[in-house]
C-alpha atoms as a PDB file:
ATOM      1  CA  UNK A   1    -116.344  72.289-184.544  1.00  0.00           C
ATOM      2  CA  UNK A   2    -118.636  71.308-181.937  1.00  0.00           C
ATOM      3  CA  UNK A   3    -117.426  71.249-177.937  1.00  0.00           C
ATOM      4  CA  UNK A   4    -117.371  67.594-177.542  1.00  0.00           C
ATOM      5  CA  UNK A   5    -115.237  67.169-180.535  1.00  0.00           C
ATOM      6  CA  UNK A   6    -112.241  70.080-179.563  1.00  0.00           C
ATOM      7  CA  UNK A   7    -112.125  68.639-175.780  1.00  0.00           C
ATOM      8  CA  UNK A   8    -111.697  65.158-177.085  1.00  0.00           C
ATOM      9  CA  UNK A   9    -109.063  66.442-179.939  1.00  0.00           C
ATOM     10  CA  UNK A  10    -107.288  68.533-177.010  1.00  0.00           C
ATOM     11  CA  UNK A  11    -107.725  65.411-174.312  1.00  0.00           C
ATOM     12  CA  UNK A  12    -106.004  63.201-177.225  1.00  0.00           C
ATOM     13  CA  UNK A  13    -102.857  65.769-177.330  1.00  0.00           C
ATOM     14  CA  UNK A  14    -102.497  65.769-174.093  1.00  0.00           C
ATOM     15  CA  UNK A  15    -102.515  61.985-173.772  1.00  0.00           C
ATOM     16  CA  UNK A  16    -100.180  61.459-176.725  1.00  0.00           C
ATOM     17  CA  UNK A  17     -97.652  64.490-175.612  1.00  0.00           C
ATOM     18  CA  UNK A  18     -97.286  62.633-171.829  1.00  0.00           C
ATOM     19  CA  UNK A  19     -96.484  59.511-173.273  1.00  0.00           C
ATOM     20  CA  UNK A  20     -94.124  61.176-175.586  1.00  0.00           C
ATOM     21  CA  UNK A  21     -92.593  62.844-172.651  1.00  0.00           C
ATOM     22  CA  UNK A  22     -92.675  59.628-171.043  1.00  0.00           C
ATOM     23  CA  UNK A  23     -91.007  57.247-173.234  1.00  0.00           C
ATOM     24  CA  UNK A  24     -87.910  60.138-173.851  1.00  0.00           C
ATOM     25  CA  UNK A  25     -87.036  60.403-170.058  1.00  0.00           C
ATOM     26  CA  UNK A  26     -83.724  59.245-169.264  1.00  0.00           C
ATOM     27  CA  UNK A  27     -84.621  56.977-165.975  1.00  0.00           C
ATOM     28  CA  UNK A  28     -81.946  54.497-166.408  1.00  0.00           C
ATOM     29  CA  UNK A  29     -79.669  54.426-163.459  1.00  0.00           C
ATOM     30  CA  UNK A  30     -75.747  52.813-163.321  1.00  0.00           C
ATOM     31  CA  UNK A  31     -75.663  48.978-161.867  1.00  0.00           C
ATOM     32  CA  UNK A  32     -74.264  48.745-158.403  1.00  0.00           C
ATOM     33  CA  UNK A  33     -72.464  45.737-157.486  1.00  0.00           C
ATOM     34  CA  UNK A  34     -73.893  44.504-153.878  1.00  0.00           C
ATOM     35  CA  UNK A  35     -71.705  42.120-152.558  1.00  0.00           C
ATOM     36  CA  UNK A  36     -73.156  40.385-148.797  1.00  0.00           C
ATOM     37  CA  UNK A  37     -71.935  37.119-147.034  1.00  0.00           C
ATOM     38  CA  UNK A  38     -74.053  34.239-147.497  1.00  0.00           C
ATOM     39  CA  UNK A  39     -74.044  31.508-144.459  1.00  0.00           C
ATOM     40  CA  UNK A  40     -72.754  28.370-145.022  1.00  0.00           C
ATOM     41  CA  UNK A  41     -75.874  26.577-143.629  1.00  0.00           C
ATOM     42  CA  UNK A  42     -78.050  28.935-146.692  1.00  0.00           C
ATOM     43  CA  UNK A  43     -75.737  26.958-149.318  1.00  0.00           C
ATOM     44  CA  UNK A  44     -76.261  23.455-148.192  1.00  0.00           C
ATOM     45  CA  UNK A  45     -79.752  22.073-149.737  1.00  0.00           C
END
């Protein structure tokens, strides 16, 4: 196998293992309910 050829196969790895790693992180977070007063002069349009 020639140089070129193993640093691209091992570059590829690399690049498809972080985006498996990636895609199976658990980033979701719980909703929050945010709940502010709104002027009465906002609501009139």
């Amino acid at each position: 196998m020639s140089r070129s050829l193993l640093l691209l196969l091992i570059l590829l790895v690399v690049i498809v293992g972080g985006m498996i790693y990636l895609a199976g992180r658990n980033t979701e977070r719980p909703q929050t309910t945010v709940e502010k007063a709104v002027p009465l002069e906002n609501l009139q349009n």
